[in-house]
C-alpha atoms as a PDB file:
ATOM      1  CA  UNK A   1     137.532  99.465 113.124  1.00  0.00           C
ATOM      2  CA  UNK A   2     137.732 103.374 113.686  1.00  0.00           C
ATOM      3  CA  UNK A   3     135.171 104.855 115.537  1.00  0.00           C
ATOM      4  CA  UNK A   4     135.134 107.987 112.813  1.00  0.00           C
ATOM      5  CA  UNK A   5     133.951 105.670 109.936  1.00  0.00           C
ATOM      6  CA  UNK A   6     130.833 104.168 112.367  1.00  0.00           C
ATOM      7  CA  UNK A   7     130.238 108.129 112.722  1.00  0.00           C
ATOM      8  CA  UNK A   8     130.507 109.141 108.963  1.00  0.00           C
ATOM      9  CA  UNK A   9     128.452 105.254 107.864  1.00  0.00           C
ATOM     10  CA  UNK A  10     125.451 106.889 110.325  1.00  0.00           C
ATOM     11  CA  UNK A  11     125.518 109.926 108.873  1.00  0.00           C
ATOM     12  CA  UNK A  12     125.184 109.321 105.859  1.00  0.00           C
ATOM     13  CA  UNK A  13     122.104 107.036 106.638  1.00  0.00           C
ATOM     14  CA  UNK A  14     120.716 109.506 108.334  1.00  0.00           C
ATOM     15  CA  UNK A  15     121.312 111.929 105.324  1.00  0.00           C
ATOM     16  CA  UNK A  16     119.706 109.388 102.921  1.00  0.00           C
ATOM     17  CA  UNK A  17     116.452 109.219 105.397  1.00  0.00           C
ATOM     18  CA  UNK A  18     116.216 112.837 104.800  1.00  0.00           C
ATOM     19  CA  UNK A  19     115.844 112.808 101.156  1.00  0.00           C
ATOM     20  CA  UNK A  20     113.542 109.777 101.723  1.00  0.00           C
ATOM     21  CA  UNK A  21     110.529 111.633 100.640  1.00  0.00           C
ATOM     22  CA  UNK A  22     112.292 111.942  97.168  1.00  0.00           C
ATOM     23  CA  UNK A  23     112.071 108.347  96.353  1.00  0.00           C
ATOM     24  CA  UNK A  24     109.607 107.180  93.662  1.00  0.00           C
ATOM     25  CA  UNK A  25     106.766 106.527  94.162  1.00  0.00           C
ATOM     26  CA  UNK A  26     106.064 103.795  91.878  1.00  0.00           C
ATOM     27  CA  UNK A  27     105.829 100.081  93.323  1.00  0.00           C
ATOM     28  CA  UNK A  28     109.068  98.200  93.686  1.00  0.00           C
ATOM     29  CA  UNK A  29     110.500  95.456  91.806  1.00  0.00           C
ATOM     30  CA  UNK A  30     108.862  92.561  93.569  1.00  0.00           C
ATOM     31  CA  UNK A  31     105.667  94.534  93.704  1.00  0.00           C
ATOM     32  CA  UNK A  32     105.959  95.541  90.532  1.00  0.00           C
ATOM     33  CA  UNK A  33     106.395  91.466  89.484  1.00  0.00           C
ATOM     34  CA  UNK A  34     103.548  90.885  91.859  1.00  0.00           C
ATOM     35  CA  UNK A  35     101.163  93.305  89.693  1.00  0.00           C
ATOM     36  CA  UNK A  36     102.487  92.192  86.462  1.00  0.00           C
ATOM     37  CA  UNK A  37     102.105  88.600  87.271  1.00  0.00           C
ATOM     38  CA  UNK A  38      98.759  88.588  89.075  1.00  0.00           C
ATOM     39  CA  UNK A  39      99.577  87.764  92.590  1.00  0.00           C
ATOM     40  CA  UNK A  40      99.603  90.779  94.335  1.00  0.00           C
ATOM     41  CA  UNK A  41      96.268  90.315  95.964  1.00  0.00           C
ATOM     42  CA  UNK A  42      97.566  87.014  97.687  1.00  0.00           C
ATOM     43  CA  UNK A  43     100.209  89.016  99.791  1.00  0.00           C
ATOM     44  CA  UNK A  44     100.054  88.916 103.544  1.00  0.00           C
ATOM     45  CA  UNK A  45     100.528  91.615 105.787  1.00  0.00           C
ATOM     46  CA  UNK A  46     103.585  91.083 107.910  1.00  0.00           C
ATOM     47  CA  UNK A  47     102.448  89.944 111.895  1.00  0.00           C
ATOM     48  CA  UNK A  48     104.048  93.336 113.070  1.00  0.00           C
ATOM     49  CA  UNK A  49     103.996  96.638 112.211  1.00  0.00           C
ATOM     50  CA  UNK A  50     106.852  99.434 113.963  1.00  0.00           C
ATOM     51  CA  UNK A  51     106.237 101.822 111.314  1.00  0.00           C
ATOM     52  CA  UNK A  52     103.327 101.046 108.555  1.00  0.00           C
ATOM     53  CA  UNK A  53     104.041 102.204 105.210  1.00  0.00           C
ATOM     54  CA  UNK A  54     107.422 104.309 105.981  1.00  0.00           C
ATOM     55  CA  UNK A  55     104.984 106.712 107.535  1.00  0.00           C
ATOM     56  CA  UNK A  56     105.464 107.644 111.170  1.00  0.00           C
ATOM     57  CA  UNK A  57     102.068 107.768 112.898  1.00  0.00           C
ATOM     58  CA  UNK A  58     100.077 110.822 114.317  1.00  0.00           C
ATOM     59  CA  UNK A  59     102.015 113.272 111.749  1.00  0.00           C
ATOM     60  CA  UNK A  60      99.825 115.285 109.528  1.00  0.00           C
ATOM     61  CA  UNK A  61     102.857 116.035 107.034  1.00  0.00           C
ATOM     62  CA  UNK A  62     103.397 113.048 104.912  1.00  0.00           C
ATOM     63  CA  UNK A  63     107.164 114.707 103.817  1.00  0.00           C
ATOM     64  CA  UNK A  64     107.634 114.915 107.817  1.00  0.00           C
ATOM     65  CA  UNK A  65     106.337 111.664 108.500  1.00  0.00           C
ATOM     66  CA  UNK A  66     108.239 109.795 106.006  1.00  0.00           C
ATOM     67  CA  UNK A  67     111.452 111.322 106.876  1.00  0.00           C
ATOM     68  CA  UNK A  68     111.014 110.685 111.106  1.00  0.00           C
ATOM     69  CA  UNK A  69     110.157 106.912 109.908  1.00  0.00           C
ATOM     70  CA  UNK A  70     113.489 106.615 107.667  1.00  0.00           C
ATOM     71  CA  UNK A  71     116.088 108.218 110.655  1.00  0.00           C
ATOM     72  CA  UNK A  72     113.925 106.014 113.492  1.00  0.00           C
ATOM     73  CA  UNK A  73     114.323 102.937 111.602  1.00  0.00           C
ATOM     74  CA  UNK A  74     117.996 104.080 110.722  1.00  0.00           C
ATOM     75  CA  UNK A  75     118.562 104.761 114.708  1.00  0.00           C
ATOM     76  CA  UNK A  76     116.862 100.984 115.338  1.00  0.00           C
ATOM     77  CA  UNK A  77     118.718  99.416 113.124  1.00  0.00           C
ATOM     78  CA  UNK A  78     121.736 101.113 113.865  1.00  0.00           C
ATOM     79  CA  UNK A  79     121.542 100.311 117.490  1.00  0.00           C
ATOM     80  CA  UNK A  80     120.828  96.769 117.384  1.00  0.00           C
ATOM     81  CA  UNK A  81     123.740  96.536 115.089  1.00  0.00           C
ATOM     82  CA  UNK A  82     126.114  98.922 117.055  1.00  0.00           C
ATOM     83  CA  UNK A  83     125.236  96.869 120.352  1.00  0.00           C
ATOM     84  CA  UNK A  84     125.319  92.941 118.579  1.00  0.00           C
ATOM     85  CA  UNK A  85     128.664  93.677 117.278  1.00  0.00           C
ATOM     86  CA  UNK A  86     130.445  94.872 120.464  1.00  0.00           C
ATOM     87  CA  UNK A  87     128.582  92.194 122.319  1.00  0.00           C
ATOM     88  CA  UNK A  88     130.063  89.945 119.862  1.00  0.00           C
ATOM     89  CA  UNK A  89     132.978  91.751 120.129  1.00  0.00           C
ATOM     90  CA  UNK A  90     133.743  91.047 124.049  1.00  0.00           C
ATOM     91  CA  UNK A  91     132.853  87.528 123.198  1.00  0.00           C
ATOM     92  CA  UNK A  92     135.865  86.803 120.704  1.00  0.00           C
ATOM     93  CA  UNK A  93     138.287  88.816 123.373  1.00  0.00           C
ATOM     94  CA  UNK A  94     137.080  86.907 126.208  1.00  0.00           C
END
């Protein structure tokens, strides 16, 4: 695959974690099922939290916070992606 479209796929990423702040703010569509439905209350919280609510801890600006939390989960994610798929990569060559 060429490198450039890696490049331009991160970027754009990244650009989409800066407009995170824009998103609605109204529940999602399996939390929104959850409310209608009743069950909300019986959700678990997950065993780990990197980043709680898409907020980045110990920043005051919630705008700020929420955009850091979208382009460090985008770098994450985009690392142990980049890094699985050339390890898989020099795997089917050797």
């Amino acid at each position: 695959m060429n490198a450039r479209w890696i490049w331009i796929g991160l970027g754009l990423a990244l650009l989409v974690a800066l407009l995170s702040p824009l998103a609605s703010s109204h529940p999602d569509g399996l939390e929104r099922v959850a409310e209608d439905k009743g069950f909300l209350e019986k959700a678990q919280d997950a065993w780990y939290r990197l980043i709680p609510d898409y907020v980045f801890p110990g920043v005051e600006n919630e705008s700020l916070a929420t955009i850091l939390a979208g382009v460090v989960g985008t770098l994450i994610m985009f690392g142990l992606v980049f890094g699985l798929g050339r390890l898989l990569a020099r795997r089917s060559t050797s």
